[in-house]
C-alpha atoms as a PDB file:
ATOM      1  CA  UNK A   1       0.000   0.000   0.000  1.00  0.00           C
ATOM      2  CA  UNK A   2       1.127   3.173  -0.981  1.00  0.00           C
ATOM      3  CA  UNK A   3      -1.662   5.794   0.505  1.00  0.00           C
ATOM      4  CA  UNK A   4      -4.130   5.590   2.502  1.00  0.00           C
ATOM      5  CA  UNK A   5      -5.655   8.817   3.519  1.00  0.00           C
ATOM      6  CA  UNK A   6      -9.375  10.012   4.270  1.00  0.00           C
ATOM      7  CA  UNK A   7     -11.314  12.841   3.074  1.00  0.00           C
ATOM      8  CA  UNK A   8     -11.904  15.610   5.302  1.00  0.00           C
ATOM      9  CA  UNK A   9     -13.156  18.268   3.057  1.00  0.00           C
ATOM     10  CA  UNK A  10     -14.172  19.360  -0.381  1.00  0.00           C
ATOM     11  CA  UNK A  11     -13.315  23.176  -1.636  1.00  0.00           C
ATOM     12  CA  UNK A  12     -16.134  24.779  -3.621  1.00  0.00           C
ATOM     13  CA  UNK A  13     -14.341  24.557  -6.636  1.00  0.00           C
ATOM     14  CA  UNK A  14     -13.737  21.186  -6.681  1.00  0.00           C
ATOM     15  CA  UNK A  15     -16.720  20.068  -9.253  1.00  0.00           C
ATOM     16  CA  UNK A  16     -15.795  22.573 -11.465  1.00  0.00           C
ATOM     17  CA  UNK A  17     -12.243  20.769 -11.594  1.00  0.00           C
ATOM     18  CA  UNK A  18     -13.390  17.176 -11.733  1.00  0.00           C
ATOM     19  CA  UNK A  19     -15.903  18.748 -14.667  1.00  0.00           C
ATOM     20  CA  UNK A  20     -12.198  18.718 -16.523  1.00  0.00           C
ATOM     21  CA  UNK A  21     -10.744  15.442 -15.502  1.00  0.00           C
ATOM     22  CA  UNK A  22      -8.771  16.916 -12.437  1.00  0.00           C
ATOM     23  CA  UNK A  23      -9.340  16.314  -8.896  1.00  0.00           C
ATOM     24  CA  UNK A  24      -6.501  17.567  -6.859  1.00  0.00           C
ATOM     25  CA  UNK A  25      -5.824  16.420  -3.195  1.00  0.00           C
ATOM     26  CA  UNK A  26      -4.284  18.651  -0.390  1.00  0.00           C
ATOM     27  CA  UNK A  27      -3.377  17.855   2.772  1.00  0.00           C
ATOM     28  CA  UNK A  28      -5.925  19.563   5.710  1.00  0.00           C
ATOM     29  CA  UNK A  29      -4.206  22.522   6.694  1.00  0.00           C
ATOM     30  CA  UNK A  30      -4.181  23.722   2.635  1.00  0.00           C
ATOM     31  CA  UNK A  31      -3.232  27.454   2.555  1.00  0.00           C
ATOM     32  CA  UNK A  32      -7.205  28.853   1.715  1.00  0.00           C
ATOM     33  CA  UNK A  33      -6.692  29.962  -2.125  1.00  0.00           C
ATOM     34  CA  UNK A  34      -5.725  26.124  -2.683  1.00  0.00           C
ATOM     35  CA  UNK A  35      -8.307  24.731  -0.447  1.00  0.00           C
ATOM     36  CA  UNK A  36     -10.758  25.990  -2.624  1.00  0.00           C
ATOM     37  CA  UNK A  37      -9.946  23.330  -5.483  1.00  0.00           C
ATOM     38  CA  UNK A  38      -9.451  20.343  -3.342  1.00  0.00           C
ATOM     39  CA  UNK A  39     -10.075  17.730  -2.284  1.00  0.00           C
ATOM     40  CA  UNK A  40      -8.805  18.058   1.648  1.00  0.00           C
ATOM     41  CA  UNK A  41      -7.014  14.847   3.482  1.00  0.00           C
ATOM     42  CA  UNK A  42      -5.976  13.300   6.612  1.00  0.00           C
ATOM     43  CA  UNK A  43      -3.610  10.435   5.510  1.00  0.00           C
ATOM     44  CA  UNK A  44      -4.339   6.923   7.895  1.00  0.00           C
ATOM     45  CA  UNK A  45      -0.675   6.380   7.836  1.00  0.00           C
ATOM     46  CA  UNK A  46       2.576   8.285   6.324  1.00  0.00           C
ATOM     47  CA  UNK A  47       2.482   7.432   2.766  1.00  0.00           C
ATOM     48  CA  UNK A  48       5.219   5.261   1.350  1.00  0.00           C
ATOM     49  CA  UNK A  49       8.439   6.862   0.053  1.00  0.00           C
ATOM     50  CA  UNK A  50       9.019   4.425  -2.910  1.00  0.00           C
ATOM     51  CA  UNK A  51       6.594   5.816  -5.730  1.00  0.00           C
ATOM     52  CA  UNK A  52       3.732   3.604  -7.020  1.00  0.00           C
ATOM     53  CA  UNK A  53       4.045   2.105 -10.333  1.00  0.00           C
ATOM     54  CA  UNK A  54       1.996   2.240 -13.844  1.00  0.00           C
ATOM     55  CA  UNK A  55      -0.579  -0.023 -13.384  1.00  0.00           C
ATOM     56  CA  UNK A  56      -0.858   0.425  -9.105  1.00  0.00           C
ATOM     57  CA  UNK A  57      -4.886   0.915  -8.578  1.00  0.00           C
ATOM     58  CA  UNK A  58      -6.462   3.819  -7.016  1.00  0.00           C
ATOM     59  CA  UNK A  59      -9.710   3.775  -5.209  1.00  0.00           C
ATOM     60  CA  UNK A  60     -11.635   6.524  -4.207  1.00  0.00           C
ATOM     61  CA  UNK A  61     -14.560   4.843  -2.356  1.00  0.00           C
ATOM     62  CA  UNK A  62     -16.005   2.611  -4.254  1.00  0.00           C
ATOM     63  CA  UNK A  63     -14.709   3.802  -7.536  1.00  0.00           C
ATOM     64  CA  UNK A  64     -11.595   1.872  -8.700  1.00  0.00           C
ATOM     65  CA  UNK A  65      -8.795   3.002 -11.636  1.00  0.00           C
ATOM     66  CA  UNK A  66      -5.611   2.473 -12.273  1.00  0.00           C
ATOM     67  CA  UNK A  67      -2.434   4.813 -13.121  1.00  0.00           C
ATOM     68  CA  UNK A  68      -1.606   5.063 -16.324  1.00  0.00           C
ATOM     69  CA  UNK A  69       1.023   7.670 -16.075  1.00  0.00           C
ATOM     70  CA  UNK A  70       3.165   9.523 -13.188  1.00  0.00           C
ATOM     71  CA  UNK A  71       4.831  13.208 -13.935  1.00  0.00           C
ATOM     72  CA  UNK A  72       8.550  12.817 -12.498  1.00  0.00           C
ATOM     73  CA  UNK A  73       7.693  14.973  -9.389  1.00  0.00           C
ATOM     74  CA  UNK A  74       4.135  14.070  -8.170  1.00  0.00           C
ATOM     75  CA  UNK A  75       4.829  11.267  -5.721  1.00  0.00           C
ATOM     76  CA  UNK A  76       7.774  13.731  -4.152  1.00  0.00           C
ATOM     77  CA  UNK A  77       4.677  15.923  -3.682  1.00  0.00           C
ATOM     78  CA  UNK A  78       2.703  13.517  -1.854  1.00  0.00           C
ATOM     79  CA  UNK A  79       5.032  12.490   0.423  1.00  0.00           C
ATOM     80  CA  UNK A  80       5.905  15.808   1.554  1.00  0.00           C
ATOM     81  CA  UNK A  81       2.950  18.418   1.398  1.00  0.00           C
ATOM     82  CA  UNK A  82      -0.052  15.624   0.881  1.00  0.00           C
ATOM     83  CA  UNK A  83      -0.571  17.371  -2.164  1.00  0.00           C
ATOM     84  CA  UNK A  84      -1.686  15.150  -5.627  1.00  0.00           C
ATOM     85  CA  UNK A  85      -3.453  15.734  -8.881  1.00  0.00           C
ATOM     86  CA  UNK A  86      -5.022  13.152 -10.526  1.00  0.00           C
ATOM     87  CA  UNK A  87      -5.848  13.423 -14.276  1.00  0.00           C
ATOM     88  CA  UNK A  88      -8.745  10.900 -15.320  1.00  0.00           C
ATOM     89  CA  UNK A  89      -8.081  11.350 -18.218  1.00  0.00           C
ATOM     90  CA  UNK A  90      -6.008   7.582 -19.001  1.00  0.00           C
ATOM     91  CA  UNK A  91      -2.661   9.561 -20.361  1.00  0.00           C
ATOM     92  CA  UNK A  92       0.544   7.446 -20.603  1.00  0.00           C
ATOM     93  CA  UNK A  93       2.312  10.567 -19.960  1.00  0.00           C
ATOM     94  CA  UNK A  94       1.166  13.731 -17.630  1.00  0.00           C
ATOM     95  CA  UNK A  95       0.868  17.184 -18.804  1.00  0.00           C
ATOM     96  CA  UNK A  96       2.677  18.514 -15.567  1.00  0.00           C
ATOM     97  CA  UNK A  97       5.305  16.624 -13.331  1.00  0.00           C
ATOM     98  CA  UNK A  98       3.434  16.792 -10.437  1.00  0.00           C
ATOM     99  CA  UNK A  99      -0.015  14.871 -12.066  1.00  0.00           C
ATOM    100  CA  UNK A 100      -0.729  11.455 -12.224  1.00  0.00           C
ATOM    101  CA  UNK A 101      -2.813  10.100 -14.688  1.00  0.00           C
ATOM    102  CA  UNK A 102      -5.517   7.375 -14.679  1.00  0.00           C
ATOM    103  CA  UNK A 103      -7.959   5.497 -16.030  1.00  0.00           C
ATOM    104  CA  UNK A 104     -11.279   7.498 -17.063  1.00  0.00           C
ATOM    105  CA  UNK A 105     -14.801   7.559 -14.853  1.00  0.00           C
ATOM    106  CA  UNK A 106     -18.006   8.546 -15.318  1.00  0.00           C
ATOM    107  CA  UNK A 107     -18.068  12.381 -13.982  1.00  0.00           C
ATOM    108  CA  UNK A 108     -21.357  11.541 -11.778  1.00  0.00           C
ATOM    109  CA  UNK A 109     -19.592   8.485 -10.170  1.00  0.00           C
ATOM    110  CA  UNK A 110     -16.637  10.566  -9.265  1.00  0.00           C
ATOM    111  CA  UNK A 111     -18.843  13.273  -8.066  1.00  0.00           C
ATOM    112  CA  UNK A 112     -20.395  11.011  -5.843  1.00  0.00           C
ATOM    113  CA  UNK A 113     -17.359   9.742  -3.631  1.00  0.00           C
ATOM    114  CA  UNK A 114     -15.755  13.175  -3.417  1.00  0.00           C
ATOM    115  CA  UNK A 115     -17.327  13.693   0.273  1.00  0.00           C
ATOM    116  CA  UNK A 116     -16.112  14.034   3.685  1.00  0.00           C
ATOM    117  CA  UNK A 117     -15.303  10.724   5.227  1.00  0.00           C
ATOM    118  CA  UNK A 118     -14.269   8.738   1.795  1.00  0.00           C
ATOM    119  CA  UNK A 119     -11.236   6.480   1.908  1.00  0.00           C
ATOM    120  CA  UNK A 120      -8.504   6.567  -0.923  1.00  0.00           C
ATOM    121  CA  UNK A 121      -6.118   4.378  -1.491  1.00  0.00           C
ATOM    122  CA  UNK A 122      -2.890   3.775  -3.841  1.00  0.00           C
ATOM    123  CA  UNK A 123      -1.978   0.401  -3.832  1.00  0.00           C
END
């Protein structure tokens, strides 16, 4: 296991960003400007150092995809600010270092697990 980490919170914004394929996570404690598009988080344990691979799966409740791609500084970012953006959009490669892509999903299934209380998991 890679992540495991709660949901806490959800900014305003954050439907407007999955609308686009990007839900971005932030550790609670997010300065207020970037609190307002994410998806807020209180990790169950520190998350591993080594970086998960192409193919690890990634839950988010009850919805379940897999990575497809990893920009070359997005796991750094998780490990030390609790920060991640996921792209659903199934890329091989991510637009930005810090994204990792995966596997498409229905936006109204997404929508639906991005609550207070939701697990996610990498792993």
């Amino acid at each position: 296991m890679y992540l495991q980490t709660v949901i806490t919170g959800i900014g305003p914004e954050v439907a407007d960003m999955a609308e686009g394929g990007v839900v971005i996570l932030f550790a609670d404690g997010a300065p207020p400007e970037l609190a307002e598009v994410s998806v807020l988080h209180k990790t169950v344990e520190e998350p591993s150092a080594k970086q998960p691979p192409v193919g690890a799966a990634v839950r988010i409740g009850s919805i379940a995809v897999k990575i497809t791609g990893i920009g070359p500084t997005a796991w750094a970012k998780m490990t030390s600010m609790g920060h991640i953006v996921f792209a659903f959009n199934g890329g091989d490669a991510s637009d930005r270092p810090g994204e990792i892509c995966v596997t498409e999903v229905p936006l109204a299934e997404l929508l639906g697990q991005l609550k207070a209380g939701i697990r996610i998991t990498v792993g």
